[in-house]
N, C-alpha and C. Protein backbone atom coordinates (compact mmCIF):
# COMPACT_ATOMS: atom_id res chain seq x y z
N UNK A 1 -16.38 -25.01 -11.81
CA UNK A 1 -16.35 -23.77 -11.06
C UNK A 1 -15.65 -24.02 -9.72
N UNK A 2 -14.73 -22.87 -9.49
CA UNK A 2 -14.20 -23.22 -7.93
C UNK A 2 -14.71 -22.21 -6.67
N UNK A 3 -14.98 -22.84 -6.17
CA UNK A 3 -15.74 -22.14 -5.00
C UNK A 3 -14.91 -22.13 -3.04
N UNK A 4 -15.11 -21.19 -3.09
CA UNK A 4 -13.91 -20.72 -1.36
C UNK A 4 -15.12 -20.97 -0.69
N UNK A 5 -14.89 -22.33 0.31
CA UNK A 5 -15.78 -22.68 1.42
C UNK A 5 -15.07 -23.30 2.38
N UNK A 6 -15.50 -22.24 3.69
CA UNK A 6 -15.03 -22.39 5.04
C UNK A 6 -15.51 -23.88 5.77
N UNK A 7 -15.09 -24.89 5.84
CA UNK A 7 -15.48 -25.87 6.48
C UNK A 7 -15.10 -26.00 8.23
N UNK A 8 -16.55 -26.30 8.78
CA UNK A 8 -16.23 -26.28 10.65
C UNK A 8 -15.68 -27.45 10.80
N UNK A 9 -14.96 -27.99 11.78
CA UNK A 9 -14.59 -29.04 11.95
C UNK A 9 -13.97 -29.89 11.68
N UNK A 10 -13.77 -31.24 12.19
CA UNK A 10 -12.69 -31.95 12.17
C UNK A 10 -12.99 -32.40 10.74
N UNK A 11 -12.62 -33.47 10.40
CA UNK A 11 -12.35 -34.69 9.32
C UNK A 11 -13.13 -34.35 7.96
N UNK A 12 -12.11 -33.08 7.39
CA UNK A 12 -12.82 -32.83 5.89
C UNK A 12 -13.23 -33.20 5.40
N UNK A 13 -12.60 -34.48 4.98
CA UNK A 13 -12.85 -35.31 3.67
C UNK A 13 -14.35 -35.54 3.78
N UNK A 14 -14.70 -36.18 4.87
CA UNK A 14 -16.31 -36.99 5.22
C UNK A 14 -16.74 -35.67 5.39
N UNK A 15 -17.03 -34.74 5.17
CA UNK A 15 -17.53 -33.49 5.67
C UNK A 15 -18.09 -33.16 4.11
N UNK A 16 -17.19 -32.80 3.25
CA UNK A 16 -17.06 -32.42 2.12
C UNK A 16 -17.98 -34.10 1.23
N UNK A 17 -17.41 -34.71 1.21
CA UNK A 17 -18.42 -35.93 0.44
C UNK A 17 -20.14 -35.71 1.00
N UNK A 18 -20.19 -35.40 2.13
CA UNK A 18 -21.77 -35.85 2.53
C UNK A 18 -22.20 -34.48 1.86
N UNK A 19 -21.36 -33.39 2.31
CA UNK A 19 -22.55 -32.17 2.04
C UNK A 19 -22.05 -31.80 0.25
N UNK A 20 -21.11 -32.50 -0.33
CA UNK A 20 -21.43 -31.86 -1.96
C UNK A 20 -20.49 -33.34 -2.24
N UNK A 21 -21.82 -34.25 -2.34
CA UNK A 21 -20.88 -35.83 -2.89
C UNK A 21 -20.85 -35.65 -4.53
N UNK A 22 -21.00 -34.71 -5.24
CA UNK A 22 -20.51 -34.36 -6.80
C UNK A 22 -19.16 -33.85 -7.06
N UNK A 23 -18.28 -33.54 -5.72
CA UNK A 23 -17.64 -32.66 -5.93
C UNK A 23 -16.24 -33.27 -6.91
N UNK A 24 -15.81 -32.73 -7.88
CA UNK A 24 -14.73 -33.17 -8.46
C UNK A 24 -13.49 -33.40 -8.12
N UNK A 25 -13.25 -32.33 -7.39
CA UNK A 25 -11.84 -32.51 -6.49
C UNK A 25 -12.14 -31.13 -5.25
N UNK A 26 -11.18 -31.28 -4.44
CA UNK A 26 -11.23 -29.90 -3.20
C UNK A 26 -9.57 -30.27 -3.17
N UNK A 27 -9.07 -28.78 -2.30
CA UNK A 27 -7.55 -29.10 -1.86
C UNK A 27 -8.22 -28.22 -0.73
N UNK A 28 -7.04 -28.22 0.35
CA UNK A 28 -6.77 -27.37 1.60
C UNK A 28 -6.05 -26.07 0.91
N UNK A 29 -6.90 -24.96 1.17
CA UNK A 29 -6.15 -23.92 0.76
C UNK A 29 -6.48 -23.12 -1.08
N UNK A 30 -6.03 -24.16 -2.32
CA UNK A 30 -6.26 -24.13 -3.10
C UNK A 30 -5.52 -22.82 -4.09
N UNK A 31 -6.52 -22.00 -4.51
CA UNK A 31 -6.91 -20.82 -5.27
C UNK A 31 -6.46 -19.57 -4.41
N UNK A 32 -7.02 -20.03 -2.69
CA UNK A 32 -6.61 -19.35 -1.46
C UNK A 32 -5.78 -19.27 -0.84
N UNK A 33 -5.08 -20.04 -0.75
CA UNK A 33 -3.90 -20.54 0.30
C UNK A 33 -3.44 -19.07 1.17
N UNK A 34 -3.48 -19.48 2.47
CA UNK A 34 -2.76 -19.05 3.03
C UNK A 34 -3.87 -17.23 3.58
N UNK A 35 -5.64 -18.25 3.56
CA UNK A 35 -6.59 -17.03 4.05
C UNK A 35 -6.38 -16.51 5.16
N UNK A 36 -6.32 -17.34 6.08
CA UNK A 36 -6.34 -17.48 7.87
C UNK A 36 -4.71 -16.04 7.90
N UNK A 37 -5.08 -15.40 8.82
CA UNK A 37 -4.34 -14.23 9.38
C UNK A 37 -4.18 -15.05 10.64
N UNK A 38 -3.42 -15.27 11.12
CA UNK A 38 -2.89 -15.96 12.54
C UNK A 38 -2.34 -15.06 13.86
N UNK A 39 -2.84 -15.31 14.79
CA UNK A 39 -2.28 -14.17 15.92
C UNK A 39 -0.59 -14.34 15.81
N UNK A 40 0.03 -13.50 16.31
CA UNK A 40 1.22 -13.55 16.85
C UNK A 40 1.14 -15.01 17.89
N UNK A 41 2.70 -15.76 17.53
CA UNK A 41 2.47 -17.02 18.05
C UNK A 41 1.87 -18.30 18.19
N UNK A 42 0.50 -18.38 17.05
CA UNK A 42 -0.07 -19.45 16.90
C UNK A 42 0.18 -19.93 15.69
N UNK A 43 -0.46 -20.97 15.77
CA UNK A 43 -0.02 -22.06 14.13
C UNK A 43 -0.80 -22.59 13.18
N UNK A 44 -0.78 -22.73 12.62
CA UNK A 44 -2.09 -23.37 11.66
C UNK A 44 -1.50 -24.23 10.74
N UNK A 45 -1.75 -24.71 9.72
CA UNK A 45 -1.72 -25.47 8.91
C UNK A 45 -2.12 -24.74 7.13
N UNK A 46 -0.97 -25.13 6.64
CA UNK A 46 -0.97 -24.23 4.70
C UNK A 46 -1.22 -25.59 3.89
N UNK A 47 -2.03 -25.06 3.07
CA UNK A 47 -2.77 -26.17 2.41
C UNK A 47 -1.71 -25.59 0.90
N UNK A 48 -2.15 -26.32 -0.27
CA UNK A 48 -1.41 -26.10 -1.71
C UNK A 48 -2.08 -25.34 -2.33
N UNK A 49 -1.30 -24.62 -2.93
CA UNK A 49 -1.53 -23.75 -4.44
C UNK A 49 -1.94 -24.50 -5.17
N UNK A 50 -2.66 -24.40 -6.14
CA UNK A 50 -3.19 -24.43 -7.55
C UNK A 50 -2.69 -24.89 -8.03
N UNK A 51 -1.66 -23.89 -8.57
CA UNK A 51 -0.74 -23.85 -9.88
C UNK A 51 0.77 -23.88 -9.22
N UNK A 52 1.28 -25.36 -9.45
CA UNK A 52 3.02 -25.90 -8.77
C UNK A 52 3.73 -24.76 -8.80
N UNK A 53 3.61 -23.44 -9.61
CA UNK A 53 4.73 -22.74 -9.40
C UNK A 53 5.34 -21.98 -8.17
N UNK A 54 3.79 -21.48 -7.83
CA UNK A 54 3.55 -20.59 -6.30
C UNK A 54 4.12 -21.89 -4.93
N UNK A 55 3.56 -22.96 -5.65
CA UNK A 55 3.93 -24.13 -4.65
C UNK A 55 5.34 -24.03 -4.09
N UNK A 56 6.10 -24.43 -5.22
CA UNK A 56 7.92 -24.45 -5.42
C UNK A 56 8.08 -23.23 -4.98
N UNK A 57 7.77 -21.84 -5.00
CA UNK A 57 8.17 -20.56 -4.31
C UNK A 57 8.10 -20.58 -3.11
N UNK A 58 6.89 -21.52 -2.52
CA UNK A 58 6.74 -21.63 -1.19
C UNK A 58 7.50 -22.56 -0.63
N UNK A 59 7.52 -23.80 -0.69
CA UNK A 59 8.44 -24.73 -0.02
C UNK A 59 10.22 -23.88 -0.30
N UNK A 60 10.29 -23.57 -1.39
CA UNK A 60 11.76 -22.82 -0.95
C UNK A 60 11.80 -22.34 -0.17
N UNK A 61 11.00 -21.14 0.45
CA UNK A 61 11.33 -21.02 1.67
C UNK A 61 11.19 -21.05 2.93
N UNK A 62 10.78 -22.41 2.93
CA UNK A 62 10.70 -23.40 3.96
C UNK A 62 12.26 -24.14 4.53
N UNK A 63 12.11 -24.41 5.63
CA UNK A 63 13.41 -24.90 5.86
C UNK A 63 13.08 -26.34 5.96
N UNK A 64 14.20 -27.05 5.18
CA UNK A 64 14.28 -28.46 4.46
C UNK A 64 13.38 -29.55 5.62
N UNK A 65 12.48 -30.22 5.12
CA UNK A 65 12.09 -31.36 5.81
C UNK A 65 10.73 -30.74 7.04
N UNK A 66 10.47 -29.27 6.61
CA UNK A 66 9.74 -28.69 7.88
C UNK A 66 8.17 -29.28 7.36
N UNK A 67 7.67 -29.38 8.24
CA UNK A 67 6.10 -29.60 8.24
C UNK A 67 5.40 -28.27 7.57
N UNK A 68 4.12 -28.65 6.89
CA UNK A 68 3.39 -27.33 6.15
C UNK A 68 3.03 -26.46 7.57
N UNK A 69 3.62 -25.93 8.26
CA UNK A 69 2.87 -25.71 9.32
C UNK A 69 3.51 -24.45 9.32
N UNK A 70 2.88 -22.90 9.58
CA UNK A 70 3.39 -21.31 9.55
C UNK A 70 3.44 -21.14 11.34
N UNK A 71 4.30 -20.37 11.40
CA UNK A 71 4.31 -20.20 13.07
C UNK A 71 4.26 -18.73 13.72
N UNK A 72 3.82 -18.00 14.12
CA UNK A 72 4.79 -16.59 15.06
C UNK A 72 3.93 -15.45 13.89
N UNK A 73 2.08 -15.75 13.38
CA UNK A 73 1.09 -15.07 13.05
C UNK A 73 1.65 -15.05 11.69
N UNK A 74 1.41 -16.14 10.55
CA UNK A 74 1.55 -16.21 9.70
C UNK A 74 0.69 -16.09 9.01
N UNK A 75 -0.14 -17.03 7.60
CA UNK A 75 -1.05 -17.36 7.48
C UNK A 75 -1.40 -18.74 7.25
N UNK A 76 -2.04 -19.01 7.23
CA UNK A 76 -3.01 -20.60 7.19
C UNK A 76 -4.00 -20.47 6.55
N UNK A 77 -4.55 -21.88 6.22
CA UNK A 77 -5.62 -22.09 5.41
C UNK A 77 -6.53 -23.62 6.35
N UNK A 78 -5.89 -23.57 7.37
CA UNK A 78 -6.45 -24.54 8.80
C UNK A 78 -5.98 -24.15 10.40
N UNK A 79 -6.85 -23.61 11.02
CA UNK A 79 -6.36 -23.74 12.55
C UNK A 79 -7.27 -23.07 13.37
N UNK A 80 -7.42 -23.49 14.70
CA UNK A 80 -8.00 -22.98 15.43
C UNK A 80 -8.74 -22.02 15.41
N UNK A 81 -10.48 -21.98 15.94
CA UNK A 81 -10.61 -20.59 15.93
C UNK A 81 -10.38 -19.33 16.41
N UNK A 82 -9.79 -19.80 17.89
CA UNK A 82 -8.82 -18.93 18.57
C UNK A 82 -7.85 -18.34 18.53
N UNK A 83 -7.08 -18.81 17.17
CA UNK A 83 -5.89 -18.54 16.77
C UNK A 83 -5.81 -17.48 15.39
N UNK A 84 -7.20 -17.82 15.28
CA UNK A 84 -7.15 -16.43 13.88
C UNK A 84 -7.48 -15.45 14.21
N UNK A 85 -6.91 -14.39 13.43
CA UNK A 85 -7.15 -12.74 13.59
C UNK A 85 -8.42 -12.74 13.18
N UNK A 86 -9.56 -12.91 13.39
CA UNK A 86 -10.38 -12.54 12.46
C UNK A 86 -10.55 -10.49 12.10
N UNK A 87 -9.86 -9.72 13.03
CA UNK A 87 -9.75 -8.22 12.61
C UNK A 87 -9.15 -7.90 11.63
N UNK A 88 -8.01 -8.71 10.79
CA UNK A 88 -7.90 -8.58 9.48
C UNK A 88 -9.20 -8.25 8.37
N UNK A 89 -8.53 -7.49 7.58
CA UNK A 89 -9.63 -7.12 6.13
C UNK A 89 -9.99 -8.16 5.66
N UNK A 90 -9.48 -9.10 5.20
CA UNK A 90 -9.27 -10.42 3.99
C UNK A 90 -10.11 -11.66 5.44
N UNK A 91 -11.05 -11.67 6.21
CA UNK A 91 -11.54 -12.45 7.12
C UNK A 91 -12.34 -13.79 5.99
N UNK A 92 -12.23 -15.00 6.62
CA UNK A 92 -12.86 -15.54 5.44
C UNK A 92 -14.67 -15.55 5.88
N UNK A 93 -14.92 -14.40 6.68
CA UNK A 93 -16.51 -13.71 5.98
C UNK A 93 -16.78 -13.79 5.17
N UNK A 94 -15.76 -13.78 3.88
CA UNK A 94 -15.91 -13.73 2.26
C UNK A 94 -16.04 -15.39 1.50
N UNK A 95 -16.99 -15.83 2.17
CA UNK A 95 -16.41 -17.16 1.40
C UNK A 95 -18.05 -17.67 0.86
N UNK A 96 -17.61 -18.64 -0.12
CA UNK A 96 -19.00 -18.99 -1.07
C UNK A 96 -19.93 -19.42 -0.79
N UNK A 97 -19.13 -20.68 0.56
CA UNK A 97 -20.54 -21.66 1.07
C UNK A 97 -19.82 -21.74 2.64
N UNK A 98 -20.61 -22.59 3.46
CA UNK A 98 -19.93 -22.82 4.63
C UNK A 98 -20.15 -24.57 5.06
N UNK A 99 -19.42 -25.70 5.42
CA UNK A 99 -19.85 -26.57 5.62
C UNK A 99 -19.58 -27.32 6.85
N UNK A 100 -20.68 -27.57 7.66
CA UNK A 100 -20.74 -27.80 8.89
C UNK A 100 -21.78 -28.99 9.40
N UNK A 101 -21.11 -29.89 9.71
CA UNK A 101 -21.45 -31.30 10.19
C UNK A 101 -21.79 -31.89 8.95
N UNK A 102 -21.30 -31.78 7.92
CA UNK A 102 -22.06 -32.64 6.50
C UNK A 102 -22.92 -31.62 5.46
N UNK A 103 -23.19 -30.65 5.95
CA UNK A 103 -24.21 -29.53 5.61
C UNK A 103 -23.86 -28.54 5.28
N UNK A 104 -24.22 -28.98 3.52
CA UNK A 104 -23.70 -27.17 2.62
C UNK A 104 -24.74 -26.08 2.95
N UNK A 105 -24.11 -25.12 3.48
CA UNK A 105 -24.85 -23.61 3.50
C UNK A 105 -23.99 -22.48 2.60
N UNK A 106 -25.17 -22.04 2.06
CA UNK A 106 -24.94 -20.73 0.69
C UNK A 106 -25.40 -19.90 0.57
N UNK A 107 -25.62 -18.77 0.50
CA UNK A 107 -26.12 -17.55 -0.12
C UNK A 107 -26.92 -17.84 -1.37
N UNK A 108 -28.07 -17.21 -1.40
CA UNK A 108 -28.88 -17.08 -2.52
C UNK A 108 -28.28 -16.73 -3.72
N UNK A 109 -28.92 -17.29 -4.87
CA UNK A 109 -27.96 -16.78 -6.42
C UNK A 109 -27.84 -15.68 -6.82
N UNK A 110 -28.28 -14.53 -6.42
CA UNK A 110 -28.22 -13.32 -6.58
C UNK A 110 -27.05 -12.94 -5.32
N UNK A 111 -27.01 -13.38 -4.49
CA UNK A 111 -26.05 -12.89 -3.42
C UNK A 111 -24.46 -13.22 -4.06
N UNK A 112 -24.56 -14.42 -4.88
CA UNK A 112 -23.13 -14.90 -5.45
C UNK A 112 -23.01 -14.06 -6.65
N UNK A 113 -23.76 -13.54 -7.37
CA UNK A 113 -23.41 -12.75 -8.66
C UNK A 113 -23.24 -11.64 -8.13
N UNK A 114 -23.80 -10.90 -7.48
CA UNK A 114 -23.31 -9.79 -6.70
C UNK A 114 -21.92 -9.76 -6.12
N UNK A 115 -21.91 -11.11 -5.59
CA UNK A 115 -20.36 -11.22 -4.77
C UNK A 115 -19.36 -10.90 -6.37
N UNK A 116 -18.99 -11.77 -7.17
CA UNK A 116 -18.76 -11.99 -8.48
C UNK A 116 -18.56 -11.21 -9.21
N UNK A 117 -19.10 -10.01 -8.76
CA UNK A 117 -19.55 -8.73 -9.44
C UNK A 117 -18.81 -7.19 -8.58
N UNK A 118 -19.03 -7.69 -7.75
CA UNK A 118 -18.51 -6.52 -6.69
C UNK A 118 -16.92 -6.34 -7.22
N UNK A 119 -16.93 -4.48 -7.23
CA UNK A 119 -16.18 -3.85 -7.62
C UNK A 119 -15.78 -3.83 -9.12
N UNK A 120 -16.83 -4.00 -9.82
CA UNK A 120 -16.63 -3.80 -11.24
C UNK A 120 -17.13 -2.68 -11.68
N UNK A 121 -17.37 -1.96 -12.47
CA UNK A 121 -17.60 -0.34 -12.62
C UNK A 121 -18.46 -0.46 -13.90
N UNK A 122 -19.96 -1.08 -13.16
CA UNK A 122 -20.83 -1.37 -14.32
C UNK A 122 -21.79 -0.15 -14.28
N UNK A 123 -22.43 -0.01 -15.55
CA UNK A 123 -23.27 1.17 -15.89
C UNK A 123 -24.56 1.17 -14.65
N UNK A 124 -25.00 2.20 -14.65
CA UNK A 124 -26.02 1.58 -13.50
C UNK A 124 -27.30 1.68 -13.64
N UNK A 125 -27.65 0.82 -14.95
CA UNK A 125 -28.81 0.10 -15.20
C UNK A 125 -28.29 -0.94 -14.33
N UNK A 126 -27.25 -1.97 -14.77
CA UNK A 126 -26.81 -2.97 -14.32
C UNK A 126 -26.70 -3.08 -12.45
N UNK A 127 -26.44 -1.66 -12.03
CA UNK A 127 -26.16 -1.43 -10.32
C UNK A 127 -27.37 -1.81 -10.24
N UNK A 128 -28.28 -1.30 -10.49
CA UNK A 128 -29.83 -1.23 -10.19
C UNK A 128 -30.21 -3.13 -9.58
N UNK A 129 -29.62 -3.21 -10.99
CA UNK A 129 -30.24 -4.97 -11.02
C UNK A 129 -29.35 -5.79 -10.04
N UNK A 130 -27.94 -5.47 -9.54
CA UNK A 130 -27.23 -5.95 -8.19
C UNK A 130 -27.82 -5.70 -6.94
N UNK A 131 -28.87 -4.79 -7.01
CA UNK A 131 -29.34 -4.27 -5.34
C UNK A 131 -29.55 -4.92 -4.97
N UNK A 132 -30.67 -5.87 -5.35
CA UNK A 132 -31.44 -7.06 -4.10
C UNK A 132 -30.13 -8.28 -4.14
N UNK A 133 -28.69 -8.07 -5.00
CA UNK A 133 -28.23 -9.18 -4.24
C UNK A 133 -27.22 -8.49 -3.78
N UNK A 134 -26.89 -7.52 -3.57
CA UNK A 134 -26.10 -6.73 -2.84
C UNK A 134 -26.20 -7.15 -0.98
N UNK A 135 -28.13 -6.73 -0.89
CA UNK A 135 -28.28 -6.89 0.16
C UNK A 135 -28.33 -8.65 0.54
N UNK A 136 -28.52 -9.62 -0.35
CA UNK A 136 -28.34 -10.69 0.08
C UNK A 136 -26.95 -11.21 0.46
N UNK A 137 -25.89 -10.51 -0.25
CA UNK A 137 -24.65 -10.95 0.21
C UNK A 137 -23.87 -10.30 1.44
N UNK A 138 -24.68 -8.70 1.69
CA UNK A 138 -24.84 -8.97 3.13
C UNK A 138 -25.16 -9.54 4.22
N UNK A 139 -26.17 -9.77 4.41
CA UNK A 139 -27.08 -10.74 4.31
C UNK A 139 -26.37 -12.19 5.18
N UNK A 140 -25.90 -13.00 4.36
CA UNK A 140 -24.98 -13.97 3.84
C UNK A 140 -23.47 -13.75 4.76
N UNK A 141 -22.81 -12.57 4.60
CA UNK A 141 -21.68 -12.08 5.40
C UNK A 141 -21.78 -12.41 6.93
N UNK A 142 -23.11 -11.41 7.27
CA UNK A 142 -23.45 -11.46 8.92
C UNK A 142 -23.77 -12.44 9.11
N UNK A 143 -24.26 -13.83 8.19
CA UNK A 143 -25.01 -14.95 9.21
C UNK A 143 -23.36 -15.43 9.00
N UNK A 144 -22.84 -15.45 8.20
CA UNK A 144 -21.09 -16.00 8.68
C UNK A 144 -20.26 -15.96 9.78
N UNK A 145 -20.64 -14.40 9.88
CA UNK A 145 -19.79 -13.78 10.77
C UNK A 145 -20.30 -14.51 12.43
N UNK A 146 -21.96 -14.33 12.07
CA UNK A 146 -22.86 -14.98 13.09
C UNK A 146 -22.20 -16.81 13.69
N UNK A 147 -21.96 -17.58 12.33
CA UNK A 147 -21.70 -18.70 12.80
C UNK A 147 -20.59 -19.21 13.24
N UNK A 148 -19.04 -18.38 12.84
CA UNK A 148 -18.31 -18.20 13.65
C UNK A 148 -18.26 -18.06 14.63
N UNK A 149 -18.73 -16.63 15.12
CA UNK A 149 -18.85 -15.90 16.62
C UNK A 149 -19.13 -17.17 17.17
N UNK A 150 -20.30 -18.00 17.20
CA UNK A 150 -21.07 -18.90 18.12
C UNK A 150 -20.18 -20.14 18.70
N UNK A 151 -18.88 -20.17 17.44
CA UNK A 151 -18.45 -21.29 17.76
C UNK A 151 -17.45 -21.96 18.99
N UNK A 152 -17.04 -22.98 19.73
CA UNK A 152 -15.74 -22.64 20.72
C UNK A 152 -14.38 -22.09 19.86
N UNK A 153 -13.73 -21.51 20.76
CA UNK A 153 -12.54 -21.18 20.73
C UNK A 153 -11.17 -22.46 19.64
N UNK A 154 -11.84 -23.61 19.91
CA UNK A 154 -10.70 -24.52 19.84
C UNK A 154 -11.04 -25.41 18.14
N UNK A 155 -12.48 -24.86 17.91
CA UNK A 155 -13.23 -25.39 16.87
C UNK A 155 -12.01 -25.18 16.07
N UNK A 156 -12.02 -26.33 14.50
CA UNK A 156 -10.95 -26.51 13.55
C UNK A 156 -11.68 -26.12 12.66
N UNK A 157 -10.96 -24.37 11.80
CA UNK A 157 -11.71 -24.02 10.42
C UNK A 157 -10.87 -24.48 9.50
N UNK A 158 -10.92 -24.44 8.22
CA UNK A 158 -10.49 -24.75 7.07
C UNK A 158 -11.16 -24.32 6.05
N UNK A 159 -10.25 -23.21 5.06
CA UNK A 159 -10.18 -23.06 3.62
C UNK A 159 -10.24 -24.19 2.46
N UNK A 160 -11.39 -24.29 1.94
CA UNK A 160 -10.89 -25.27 1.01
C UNK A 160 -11.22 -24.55 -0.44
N UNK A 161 -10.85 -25.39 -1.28
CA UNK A 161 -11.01 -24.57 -2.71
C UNK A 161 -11.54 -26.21 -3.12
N UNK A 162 -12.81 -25.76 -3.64
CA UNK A 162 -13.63 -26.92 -3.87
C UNK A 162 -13.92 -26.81 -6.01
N UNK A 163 -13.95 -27.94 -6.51
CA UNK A 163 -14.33 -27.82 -7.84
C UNK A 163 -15.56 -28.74 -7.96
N UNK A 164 -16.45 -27.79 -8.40
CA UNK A 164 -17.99 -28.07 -8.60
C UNK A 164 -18.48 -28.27 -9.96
């Protein structure tokens, strides 16, 4: 299963081993690439596609020998927290888990099937049975939104696309 989790801070790798040491593989970006909405003028860092094809579409048009790096409010999948729009629609509010100092945080299992679920046009016996995780993946949203807000300005986020 691949899962979109916002990681705080510096040095992924050790971040990602302590808080999910099962994990099969992660990339920067992944499934996502390219979440982060960037102000006008700041920079971030583009992690890889998935699937090489989107990859090769992207480095084409890159200019030869340039660093993965988007400039002048592009998007990213690493940079500053100061530097992202977070007023964009697509905010990564939306993400599966969050991992911060070593420490996976998640939404309850009903909050992820709900997520999973959202915007499908199920009968509504089935709505009925999404309510209580409807409200958990609210829930889940605001303490995101919450642990952002709290953070400095200069803190390093990152998209990763993790396989569990």
């Amino acid at each position: 299963m691949h899962s979109r989790v916002l990681v705080i801070g510096d040095n992924i790798e050790c971040q990602i081993s302590a808080a999910w040491p099962d994990s099969e593989w992660w990339a920067l970006g992944g499934r996502w690439t390219g979440s982060f909405y960037l102000k006008p003028g700041c920079t971030g860092v583009l992690g890889k596609r998935e699937r090489p094809e989107f990859e090769d579409l992207l480095t084409s048009m890159m200019p030869e020998g340039s660093p993965r790096v988007l400039k002048l409010g592009g998007n990213a999948d690493q940079a500053r927290k100061g530097d992202i729009d977070f007023r964009r629609d697509d905010s990564p509010i939306s993400v599966a888990a969050i991992v911060q100092m070593g420490v996976w945080i998640e939404p309850g299992e009903d909050a992820r099937v709900a997520d999973m679920l959202e915007g499908l046009d199920l009968p509504p016996e089935k709505q009925e049975d999404l309510r209580e995780g409807r409200s958990q993946l609210v829930a889940w949203k605001d303490r995101v939104a919450e642990i952002i807000g709290g953070l400095p300005e200069e803190t390093l986020l990152s998209i990763v696309d993790i396989h569990c």
